[in-house]
Protein backbone atom coordinates (compact mmCIF):
# COMPACT_ATOMS: atom_id res chain seq x y z
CA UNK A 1 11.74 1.12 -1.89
CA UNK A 2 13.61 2.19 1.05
CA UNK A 3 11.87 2.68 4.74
CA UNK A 4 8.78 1.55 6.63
CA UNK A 5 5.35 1.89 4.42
CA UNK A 6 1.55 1.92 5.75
CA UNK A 7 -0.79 0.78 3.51
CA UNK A 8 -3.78 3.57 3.97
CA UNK A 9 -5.87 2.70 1.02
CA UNK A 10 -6.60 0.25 -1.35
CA UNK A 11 -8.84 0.75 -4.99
CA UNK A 12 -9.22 -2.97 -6.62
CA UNK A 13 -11.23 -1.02 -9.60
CA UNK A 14 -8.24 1.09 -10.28
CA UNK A 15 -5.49 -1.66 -9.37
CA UNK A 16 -4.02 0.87 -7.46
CA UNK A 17 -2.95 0.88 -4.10
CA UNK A 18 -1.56 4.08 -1.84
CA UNK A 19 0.80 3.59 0.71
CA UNK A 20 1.90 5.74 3.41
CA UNK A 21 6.29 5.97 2.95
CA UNK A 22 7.91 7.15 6.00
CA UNK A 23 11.32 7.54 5.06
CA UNK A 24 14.41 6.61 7.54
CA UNK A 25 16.12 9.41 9.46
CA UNK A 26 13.12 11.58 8.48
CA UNK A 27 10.45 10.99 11.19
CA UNK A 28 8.27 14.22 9.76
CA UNK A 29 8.76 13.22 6.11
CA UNK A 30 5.73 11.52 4.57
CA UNK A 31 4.27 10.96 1.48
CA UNK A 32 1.46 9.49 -0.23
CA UNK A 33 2.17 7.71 -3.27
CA UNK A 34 0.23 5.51 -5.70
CA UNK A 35 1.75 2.54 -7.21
CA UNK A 36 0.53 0.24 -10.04
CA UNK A 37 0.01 -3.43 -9.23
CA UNK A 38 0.67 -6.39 -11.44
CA UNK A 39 -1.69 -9.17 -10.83
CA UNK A 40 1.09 -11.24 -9.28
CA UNK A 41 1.52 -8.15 -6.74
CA UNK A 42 -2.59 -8.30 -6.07
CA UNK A 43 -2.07 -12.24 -5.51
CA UNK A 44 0.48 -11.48 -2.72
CA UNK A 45 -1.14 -8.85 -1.26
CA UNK A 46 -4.47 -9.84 -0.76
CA UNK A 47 -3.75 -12.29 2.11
CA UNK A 48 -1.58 -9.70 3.67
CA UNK A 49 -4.82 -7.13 3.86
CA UNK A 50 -6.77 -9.79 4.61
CA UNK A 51 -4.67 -10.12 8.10
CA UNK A 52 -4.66 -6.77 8.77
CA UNK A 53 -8.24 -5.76 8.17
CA UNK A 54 -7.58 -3.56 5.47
CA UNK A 55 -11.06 -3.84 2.95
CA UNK A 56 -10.93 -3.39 -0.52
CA UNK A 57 -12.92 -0.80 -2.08
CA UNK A 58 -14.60 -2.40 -5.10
């Protein structure tokens, strides 16, 4: 994935998360997208939200 992302929401029940992509050279361009995560990806994650004061929506 290319670009800066923003993490906006977070579904543990759906093991989905959706992520804000603001694509380089486009400062207008944004889109919300939903990716699937493997549990390895959850196990990484979870600190990271944890630090930013993201919650997870059970």
């Amino acid at each position: 994935m290319y670009g800066n992302f923003i993490i906006t929401d977070i579904r543990s029940s759906k093991n989905t998360i959706n992520i804000l992509l603001i694509q380089p050279g486009w400062i207008f361009c944004r889109r919300h997208l939903y990716i699937y995560l493997t549990k390895e990806e959850e196990k990484r994650l979870t600190p990271l939200l944890k630090l930013s004061n993201i919650s997870v929506d059970d």
